[in-house]
N, C-alpha and C. Protein backbone atom coordinates (compact mmCIF):
# COMPACT_ATOMS: atom_id res chain seq x y z
N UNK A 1 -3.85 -36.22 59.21
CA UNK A 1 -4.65 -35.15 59.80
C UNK A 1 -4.55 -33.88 58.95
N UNK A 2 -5.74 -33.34 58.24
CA UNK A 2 -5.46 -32.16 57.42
C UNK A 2 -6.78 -31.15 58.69
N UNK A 3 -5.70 -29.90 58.57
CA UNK A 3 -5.90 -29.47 59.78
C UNK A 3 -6.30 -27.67 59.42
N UNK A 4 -7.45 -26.81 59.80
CA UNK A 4 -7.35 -25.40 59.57
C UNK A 4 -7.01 -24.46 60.80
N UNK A 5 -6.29 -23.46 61.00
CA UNK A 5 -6.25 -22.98 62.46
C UNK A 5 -6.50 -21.88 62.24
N UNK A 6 -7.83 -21.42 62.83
CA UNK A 6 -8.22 -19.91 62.88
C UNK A 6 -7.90 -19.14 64.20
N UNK A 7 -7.50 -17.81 64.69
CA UNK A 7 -7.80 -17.30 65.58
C UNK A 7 -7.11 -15.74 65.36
N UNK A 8 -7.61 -14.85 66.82
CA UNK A 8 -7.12 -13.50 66.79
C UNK A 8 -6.02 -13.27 66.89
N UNK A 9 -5.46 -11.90 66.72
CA UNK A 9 -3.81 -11.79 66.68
C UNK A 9 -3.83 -11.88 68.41
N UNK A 10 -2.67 -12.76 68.98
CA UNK A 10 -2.24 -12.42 70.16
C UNK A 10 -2.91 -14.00 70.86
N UNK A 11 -4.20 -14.48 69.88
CA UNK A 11 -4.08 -15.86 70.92
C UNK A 11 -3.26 -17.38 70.76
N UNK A 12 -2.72 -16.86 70.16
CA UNK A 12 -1.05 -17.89 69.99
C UNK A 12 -1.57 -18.72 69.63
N UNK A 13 -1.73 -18.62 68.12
CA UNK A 13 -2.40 -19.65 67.11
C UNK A 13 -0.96 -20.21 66.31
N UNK A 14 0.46 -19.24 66.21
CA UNK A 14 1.00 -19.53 65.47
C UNK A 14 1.94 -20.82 66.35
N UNK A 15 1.82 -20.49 67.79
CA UNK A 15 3.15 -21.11 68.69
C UNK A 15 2.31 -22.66 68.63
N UNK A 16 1.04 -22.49 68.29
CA UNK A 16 0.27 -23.87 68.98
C UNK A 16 0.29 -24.57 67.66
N UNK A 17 0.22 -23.39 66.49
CA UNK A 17 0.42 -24.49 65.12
C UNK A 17 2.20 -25.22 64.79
N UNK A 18 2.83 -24.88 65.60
CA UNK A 18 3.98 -25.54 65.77
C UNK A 18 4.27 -26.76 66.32
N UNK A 19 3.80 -26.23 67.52
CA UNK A 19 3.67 -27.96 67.99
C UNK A 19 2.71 -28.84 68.00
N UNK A 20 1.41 -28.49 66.80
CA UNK A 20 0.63 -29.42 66.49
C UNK A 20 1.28 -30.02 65.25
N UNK A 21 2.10 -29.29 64.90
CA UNK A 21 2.76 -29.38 63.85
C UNK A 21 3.96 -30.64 63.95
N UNK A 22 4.63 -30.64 64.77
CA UNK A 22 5.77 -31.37 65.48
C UNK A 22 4.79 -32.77 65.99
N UNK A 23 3.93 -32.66 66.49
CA UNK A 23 3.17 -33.55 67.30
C UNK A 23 2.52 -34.54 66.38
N UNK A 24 2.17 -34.11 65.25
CA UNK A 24 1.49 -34.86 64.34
C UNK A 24 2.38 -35.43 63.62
N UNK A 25 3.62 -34.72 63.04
CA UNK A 25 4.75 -34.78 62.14
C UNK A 25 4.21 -34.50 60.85
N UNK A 26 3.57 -33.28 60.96
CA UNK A 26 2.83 -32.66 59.04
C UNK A 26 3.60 -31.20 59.38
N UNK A 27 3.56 -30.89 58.43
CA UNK A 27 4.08 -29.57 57.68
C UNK A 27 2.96 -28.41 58.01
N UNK A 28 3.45 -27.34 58.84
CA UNK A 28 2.56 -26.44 59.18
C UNK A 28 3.14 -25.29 57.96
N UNK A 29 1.61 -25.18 57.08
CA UNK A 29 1.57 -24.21 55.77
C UNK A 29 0.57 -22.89 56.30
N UNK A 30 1.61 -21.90 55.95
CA UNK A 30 1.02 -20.67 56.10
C UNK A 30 1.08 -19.48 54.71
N UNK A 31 0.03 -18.91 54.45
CA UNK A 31 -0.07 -18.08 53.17
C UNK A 31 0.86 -17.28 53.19
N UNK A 32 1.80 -16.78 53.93
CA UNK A 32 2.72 -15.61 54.14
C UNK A 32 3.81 -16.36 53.67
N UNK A 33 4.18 -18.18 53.85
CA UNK A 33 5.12 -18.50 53.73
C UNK A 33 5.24 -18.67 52.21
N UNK A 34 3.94 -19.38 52.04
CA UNK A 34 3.75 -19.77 50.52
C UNK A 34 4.20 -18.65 49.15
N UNK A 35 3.33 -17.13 49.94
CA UNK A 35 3.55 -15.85 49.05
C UNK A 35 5.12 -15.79 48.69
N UNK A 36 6.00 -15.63 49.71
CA UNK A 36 7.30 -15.38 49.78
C UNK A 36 7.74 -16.11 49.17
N UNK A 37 7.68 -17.58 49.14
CA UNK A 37 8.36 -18.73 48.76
C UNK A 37 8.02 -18.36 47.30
N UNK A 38 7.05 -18.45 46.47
CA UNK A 38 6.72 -17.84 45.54
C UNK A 38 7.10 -16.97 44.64
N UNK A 39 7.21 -16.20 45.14
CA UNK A 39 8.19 -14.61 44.95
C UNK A 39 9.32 -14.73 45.03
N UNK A 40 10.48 -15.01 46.32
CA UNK A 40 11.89 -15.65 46.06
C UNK A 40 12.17 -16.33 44.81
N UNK A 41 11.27 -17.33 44.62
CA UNK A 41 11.75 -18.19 43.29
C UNK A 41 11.67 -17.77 42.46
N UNK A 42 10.66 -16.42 42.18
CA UNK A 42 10.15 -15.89 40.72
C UNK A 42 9.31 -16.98 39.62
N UNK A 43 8.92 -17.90 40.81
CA UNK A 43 7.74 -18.64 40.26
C UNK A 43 6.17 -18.16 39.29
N UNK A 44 5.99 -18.82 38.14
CA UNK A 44 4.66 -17.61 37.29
C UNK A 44 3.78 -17.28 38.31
N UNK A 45 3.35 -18.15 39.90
CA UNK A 45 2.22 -17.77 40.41
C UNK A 45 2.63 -16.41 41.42
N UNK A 46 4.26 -16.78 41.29
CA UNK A 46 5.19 -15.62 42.10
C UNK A 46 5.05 -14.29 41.67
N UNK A 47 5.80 -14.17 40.15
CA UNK A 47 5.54 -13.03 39.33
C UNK A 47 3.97 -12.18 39.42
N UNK A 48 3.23 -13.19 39.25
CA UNK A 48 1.89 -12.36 39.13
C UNK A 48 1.61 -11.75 40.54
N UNK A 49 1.74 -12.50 42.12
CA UNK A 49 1.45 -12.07 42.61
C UNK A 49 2.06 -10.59 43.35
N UNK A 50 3.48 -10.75 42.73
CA UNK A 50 4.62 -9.30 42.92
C UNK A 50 4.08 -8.31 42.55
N UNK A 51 3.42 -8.65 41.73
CA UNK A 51 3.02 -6.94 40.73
C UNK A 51 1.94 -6.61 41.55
N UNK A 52 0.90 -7.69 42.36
CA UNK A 52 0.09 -6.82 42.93
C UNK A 52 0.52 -5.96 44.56
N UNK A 53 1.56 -7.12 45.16
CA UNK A 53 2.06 -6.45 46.27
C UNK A 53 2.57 -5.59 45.88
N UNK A 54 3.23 -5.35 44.99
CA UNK A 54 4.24 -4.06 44.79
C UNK A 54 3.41 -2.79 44.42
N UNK A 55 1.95 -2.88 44.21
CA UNK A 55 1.12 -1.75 43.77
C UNK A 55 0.24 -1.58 45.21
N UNK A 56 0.51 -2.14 46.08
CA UNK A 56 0.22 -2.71 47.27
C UNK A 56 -1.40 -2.40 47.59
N UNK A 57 -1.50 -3.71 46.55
CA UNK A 57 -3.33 -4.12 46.32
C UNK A 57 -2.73 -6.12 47.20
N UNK A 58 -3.73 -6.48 47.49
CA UNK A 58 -4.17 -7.23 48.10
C UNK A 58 -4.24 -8.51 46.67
N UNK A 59 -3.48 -9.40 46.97
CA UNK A 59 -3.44 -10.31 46.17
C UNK A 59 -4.65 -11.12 45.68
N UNK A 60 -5.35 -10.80 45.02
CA UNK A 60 -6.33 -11.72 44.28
C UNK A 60 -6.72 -13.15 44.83
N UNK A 61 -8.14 -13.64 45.64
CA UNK A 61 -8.53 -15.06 46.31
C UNK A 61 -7.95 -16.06 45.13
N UNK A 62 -8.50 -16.43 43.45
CA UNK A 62 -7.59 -17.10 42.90
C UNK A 62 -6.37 -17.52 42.78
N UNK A 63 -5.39 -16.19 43.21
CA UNK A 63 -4.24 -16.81 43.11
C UNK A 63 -3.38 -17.05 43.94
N UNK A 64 -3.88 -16.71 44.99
CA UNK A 64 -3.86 -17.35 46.65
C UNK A 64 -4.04 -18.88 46.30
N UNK A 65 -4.59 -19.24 46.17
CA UNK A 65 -6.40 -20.63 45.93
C UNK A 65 -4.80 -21.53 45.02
N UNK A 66 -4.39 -20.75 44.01
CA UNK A 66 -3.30 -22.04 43.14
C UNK A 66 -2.43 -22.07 43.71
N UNK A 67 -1.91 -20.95 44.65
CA UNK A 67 -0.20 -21.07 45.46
C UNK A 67 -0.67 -22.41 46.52
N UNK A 68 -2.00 -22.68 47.02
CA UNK A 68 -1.96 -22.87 48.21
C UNK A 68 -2.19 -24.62 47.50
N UNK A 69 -2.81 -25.14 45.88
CA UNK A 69 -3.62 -25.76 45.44
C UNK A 69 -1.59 -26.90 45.54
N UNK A 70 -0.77 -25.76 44.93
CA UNK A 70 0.61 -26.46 44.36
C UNK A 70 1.20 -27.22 45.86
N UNK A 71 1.16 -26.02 46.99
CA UNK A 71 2.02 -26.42 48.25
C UNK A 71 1.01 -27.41 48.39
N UNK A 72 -0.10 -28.00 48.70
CA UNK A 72 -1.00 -29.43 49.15
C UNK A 72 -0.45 -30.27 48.14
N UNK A 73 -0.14 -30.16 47.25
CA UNK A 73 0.86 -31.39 46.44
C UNK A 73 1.83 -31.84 46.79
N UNK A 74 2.80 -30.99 47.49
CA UNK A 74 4.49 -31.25 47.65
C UNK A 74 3.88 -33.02 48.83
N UNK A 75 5.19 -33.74 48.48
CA UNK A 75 5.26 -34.76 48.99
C UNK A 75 5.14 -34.83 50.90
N UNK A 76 5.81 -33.65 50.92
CA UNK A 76 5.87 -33.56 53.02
C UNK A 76 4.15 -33.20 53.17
N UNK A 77 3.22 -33.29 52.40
CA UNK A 77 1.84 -32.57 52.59
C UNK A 77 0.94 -33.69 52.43
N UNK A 78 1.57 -34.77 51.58
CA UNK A 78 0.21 -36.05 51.98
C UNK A 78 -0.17 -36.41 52.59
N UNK A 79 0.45 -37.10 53.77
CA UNK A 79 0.07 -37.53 55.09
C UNK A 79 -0.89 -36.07 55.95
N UNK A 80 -0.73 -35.07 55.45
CA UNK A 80 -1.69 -33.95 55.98
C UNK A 80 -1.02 -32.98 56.68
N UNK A 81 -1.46 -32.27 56.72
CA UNK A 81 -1.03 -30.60 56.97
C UNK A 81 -2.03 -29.66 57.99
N UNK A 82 -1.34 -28.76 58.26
CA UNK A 82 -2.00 -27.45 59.42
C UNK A 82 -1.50 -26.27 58.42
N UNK A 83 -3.34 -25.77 57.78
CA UNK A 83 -3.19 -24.58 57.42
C UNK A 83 -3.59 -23.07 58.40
N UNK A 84 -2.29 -22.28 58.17
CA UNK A 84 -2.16 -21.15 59.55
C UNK A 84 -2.15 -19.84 58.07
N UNK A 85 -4.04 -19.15 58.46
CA UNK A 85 -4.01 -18.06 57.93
C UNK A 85 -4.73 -18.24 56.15
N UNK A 86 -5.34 -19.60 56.05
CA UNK A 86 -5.88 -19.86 54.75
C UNK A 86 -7.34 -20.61 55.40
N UNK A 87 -8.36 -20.98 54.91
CA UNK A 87 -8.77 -19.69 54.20
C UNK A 87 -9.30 -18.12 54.84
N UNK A 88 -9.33 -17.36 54.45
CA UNK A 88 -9.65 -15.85 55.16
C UNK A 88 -11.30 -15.86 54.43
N UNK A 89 -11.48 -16.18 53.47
CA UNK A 89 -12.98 -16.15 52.87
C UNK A 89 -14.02 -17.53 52.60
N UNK A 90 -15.21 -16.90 52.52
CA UNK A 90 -15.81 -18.34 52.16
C UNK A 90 -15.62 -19.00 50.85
N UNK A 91 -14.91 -18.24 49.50
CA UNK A 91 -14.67 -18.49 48.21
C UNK A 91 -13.52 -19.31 48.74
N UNK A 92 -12.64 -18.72 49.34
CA UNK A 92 -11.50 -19.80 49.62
C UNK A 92 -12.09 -21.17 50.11
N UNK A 93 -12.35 -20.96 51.22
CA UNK A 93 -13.12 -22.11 52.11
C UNK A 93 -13.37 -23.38 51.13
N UNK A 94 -14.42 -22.35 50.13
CA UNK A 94 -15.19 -23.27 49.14
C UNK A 94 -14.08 -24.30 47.97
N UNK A 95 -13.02 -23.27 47.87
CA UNK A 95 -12.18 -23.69 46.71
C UNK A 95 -11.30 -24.72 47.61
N UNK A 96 -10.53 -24.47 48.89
CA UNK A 96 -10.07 -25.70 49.47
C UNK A 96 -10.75 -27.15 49.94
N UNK A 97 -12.34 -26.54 49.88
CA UNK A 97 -12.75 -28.35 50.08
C UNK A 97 -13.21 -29.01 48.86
N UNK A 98 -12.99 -28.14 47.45
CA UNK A 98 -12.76 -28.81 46.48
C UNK A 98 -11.90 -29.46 46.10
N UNK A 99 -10.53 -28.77 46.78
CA UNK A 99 -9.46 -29.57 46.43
C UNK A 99 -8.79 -30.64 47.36
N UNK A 100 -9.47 -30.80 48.66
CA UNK A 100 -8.63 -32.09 49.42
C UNK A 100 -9.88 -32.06 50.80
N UNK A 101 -10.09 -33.26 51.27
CA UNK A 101 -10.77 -33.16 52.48
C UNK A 101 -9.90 -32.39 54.27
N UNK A 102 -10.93 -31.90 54.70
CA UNK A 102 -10.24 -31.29 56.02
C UNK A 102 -11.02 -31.86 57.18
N UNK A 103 -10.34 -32.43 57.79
CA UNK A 103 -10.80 -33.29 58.77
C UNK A 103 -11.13 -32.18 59.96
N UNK A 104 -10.55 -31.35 60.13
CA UNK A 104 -11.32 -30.36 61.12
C UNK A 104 -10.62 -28.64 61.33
N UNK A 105 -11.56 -28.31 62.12
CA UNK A 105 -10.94 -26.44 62.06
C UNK A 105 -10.93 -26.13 63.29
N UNK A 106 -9.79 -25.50 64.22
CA UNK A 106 -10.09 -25.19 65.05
C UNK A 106 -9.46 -23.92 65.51
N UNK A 107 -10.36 -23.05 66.10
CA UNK A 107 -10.46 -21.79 66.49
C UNK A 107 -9.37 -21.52 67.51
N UNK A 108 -8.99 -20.93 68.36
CA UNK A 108 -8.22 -20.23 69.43
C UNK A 108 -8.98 -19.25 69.78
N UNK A 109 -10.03 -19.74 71.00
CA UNK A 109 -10.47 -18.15 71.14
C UNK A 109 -10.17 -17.49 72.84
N UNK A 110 -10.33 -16.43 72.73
CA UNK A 110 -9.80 -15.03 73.86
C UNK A 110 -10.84 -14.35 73.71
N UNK A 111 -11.04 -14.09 75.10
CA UNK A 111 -12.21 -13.02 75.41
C UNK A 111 -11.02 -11.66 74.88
N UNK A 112 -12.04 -10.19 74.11
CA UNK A 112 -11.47 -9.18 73.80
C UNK A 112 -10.54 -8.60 74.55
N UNK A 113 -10.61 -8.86 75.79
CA UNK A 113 -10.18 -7.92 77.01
C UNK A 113 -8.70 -8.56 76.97
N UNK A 114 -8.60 -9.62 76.86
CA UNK A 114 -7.41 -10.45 77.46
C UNK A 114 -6.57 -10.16 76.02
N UNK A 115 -7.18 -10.34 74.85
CA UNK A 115 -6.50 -10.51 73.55
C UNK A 115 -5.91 -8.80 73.78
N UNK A 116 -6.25 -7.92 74.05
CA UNK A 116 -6.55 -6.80 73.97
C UNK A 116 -4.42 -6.55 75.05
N UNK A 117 -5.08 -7.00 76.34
CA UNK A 117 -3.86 -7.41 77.45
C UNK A 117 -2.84 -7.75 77.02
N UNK A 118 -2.98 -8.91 75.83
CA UNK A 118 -1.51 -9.80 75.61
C UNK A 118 -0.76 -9.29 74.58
N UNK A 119 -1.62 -8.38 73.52
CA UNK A 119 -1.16 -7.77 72.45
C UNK A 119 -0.33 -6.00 72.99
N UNK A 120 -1.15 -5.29 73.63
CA UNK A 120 -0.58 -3.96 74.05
C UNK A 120 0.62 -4.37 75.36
N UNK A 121 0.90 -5.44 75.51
CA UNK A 121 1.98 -5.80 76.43
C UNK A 121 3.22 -6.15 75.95
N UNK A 122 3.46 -6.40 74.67
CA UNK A 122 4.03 -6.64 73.79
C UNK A 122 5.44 -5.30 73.85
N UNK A 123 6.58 -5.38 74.55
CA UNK A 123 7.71 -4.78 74.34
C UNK A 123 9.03 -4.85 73.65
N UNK A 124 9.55 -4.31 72.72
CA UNK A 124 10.43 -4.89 71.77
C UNK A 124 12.14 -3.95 71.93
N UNK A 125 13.34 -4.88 71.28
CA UNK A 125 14.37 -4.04 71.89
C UNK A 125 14.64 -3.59 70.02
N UNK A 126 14.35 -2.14 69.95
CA UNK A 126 14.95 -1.65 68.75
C UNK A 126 16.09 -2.22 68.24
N UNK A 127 17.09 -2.35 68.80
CA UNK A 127 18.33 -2.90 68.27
C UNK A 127 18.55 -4.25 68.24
N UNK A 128 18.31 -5.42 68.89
CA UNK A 128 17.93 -6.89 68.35
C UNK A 128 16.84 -7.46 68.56
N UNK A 129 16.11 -6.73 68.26
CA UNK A 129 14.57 -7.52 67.83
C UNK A 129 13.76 -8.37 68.95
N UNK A 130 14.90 -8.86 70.40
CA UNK A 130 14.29 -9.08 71.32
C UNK A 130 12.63 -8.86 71.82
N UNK A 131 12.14 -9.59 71.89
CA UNK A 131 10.41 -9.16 72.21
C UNK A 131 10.23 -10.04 73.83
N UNK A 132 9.74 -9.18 74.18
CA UNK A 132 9.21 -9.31 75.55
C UNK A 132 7.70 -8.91 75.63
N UNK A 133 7.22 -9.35 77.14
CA UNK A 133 5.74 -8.80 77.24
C UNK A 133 5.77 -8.49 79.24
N UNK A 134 5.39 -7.32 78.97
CA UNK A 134 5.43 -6.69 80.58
C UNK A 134 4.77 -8.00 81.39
N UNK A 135 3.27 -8.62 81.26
CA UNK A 135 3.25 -9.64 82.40
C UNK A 135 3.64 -11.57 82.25
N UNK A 136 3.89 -11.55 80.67
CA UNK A 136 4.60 -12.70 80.54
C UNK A 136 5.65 -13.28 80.11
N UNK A 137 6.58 -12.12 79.71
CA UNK A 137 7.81 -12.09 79.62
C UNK A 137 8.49 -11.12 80.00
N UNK A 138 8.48 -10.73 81.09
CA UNK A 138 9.10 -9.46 81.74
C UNK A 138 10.70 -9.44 81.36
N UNK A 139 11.56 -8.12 81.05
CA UNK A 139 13.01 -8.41 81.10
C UNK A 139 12.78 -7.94 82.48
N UNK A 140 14.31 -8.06 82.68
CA UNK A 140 14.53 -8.26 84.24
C UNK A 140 14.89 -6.66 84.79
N UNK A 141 15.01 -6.28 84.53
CA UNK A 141 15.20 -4.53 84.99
C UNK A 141 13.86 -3.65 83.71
N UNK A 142 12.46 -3.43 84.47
CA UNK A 142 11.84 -2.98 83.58
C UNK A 142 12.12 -1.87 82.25
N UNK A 143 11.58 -2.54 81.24
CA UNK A 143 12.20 -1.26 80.32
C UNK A 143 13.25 -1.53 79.39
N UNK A 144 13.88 -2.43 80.28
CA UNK A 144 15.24 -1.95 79.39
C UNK A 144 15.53 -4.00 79.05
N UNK A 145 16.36 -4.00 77.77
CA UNK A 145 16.63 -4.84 77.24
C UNK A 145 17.32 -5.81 78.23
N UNK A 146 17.32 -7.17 78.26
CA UNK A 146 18.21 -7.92 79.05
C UNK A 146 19.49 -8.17 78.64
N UNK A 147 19.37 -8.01 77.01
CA UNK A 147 21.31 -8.90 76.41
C UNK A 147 21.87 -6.98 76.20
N UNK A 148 21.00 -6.31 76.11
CA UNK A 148 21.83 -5.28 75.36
C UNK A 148 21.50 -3.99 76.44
N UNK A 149 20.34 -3.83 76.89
CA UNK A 149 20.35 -2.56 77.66
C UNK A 149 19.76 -1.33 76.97
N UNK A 150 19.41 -1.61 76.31
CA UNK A 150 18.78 -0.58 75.13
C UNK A 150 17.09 -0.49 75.74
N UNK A 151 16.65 0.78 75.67
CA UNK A 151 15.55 0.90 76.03
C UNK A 151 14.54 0.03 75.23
N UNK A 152 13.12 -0.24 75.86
CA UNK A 152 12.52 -1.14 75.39
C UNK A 152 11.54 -0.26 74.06
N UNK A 153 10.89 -0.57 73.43
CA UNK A 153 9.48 0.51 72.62
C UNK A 153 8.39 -0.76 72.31
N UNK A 154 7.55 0.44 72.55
CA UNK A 154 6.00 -0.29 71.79
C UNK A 154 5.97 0.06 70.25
N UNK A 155 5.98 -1.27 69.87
CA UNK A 155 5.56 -1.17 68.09
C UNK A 155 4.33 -0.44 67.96
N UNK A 156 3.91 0.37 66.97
CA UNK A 156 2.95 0.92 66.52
C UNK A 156 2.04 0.03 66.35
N UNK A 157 2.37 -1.27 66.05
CA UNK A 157 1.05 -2.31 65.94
C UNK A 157 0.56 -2.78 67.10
N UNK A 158 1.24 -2.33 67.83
CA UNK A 158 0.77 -3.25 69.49
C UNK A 158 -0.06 -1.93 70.17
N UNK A 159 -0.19 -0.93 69.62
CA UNK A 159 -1.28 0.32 69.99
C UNK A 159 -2.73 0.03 70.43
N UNK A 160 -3.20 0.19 71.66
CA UNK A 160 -4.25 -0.38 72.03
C UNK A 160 -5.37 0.33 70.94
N UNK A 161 -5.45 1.21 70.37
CA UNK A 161 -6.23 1.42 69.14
C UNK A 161 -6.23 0.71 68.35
N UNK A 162 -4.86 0.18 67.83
CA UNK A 162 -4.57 -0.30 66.08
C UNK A 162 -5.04 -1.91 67.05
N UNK A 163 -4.73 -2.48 68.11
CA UNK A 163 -5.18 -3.43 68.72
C UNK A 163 -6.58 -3.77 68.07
N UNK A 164 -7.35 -2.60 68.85
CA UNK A 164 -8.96 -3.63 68.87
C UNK A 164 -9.16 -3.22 67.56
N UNK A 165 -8.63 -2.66 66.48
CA UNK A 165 -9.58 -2.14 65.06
C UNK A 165 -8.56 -3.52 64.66
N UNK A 166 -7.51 -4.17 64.76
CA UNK A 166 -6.96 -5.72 64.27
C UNK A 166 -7.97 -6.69 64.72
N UNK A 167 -8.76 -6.51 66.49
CA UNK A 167 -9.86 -7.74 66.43
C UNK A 167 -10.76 -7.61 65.96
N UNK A 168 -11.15 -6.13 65.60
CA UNK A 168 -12.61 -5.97 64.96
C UNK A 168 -12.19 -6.68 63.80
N UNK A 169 -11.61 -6.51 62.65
CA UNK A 169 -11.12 -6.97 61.72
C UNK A 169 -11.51 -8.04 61.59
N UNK A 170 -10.69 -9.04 62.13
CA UNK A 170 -11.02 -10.49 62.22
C UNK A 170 -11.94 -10.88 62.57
N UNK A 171 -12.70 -10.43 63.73
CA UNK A 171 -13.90 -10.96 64.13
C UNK A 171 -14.86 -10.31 62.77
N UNK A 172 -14.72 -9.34 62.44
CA UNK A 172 -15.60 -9.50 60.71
C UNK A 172 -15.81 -10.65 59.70
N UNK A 173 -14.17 -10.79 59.23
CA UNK A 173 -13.71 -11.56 58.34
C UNK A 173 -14.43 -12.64 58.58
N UNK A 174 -13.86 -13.38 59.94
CA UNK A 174 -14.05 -14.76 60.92
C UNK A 174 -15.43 -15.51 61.03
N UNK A 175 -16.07 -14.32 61.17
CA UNK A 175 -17.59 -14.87 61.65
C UNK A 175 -18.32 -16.00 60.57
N UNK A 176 -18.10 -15.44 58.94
CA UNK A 176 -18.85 -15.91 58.54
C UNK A 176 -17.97 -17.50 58.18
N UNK A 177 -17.07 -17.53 58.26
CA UNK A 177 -16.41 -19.05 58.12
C UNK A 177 -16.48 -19.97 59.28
N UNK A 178 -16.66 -19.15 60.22
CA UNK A 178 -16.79 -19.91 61.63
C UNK A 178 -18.34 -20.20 61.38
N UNK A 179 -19.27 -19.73 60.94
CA UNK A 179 -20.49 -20.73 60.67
C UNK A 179 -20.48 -21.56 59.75
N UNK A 180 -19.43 -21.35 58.73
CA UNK A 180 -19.57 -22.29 57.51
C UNK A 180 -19.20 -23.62 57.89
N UNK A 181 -18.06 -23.15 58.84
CA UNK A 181 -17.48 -24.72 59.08
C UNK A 181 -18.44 -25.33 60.43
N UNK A 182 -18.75 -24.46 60.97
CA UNK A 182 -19.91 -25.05 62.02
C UNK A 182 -21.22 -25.90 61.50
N UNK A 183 -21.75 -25.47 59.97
CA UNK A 183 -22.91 -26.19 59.33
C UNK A 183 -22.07 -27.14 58.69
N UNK A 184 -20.93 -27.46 58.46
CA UNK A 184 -20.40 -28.40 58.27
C UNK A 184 -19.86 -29.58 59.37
N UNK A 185 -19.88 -29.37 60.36
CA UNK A 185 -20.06 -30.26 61.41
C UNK A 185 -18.07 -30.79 61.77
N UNK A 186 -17.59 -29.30 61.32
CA UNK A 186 -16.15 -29.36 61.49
C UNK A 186 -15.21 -28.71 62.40
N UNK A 187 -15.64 -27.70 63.18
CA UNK A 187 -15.31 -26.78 64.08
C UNK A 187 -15.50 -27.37 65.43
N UNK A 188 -14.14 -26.94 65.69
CA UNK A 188 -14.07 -27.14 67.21
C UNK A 188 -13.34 -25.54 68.13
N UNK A 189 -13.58 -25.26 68.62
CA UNK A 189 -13.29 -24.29 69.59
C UNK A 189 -12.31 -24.72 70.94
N UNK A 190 -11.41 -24.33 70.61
CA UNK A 190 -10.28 -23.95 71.76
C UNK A 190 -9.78 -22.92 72.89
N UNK A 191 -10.26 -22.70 73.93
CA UNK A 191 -9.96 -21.44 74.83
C UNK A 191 -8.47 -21.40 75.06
N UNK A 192 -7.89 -20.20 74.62
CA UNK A 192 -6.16 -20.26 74.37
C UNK A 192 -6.22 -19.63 76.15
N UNK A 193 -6.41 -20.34 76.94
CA UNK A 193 -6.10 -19.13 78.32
C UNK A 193 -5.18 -20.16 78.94
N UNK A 194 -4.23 -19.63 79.92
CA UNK A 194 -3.20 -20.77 80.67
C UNK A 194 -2.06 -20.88 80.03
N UNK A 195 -1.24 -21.50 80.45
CA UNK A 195 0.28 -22.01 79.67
C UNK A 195 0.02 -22.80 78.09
N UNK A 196 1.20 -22.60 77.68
CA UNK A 196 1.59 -22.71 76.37
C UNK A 196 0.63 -23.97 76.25
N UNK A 197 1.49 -25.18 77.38
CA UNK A 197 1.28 -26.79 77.43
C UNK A 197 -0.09 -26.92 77.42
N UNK A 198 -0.75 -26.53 78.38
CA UNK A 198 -2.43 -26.33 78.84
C UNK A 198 -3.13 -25.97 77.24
N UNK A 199 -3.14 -25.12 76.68
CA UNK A 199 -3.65 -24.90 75.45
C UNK A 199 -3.67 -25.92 74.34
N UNK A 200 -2.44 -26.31 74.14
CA UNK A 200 -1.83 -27.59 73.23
C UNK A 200 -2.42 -28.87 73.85
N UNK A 201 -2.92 -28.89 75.34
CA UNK A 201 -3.50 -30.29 75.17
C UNK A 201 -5.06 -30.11 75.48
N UNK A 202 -5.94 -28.87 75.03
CA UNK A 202 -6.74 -28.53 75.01
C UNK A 202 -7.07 -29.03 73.71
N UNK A 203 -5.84 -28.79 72.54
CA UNK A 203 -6.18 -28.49 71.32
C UNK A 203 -6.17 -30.13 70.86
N UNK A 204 -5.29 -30.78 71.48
CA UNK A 204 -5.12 -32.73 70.73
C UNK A 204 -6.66 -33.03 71.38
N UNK A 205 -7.11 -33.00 72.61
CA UNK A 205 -8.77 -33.16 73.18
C UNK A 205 -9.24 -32.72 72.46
N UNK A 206 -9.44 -31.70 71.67
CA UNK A 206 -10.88 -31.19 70.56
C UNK A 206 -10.46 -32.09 69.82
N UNK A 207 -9.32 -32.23 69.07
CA UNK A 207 -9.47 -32.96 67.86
C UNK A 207 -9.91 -34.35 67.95
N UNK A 208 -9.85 -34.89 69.41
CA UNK A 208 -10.21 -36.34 69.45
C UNK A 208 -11.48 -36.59 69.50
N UNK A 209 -12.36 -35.22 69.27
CA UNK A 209 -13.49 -35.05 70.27
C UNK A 209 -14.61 -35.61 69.18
């Protein structure tokens, strides 16, 4: 099963590419992991791409396109893979179905309002990183941390401003690959609403579909 997973920040594209991940038994590949992995090693596709983060320009679609061309080689990747966060463009798009077939793409989608809900709910404990969410992970004395007691804070990214200008974002980017793969007769659409479980067997039904 070679697999693409698109969706907005907050509709738990990454928790569901885990256990499609586990479920299938393929290797869930993500560009953030690949970059790093890259860079740690001081690999040539590593080096080149350091110099552009470090001038903090936006890494070049080519050399995205070879980090991502090497990880579809490694041996845990034949039997097929779940890419989380590749491609972001239609040049990509174009350059990954040159290089291996993708049996399907599927979306995670959230009405704005709710994506909007799950992201500005988002509470974190400064001192161990603990993350909570006021209506689906409440700590147990509002506010305040459960292991440590430390007051809770809203990350600057979870700002209902910086929120919807992150879905506008994507829904920019998104649109035009979500038709590409739609005239390709590869897209399937997933409504992320309900429990973790409910979503995940939303998502094995599209793919059988």
């Amino acid at each position: 099963m070679r697999l693409v997973l698109l969706g907005p920040p907050g509709a738990g594209k990454g928790t569901q590419a885990e256990k499609l991940s586990v479920y299938f038994g393929i290797p869930r590949i993500s560009t953030g992991d690949i970059l790093r992995h890259n860079v740690a090693q001081n690999t040539e596709l590593g080096k080149k791409a350091k110099s552009y983060m470090d001038s903090g320009q936006l890494v070049p679609d080519d050399l995205v396109v070879k980090m991502v061309e090497h990880r579809l080689k490694e041996s845990d990747a034949r039997k097929g893979f779940i890419l989380d966060g590749f491609p972001r463009t239609i040049a990509q798009a174009d350059a990954l179905l040159k290089m291996t077939k993708i049996d399907a793409v599927l979306s995670f989608f959230l009405e704005p309002e709710e994506l909007i809900k799950r992201n500005t709910g988002r509470r974190v404990c400064p001192k161990d990183d603990t993350v909570y969410h006021v209506l689906m992970n409440p700590p147990k004395k509002p506010g305040v941390c459960d292991k440590c007691g430390t007051a809770l804070i809203v990350r600057a990214d979870d700002r209902e401003d910086v929120v919807r200008k992150r879905i506008e974002t994507y829904e920019k980017q998104t649109a035009p690959l979500i038709k590409y793969y739609r005239d390709r007769g590869m897209f399937r659409e997933v409504y992320a609403t309900g429990l973790i479980e409910e979503i995940f067997l939303r998502a094995v039904e599209a793919l059988k579909a």
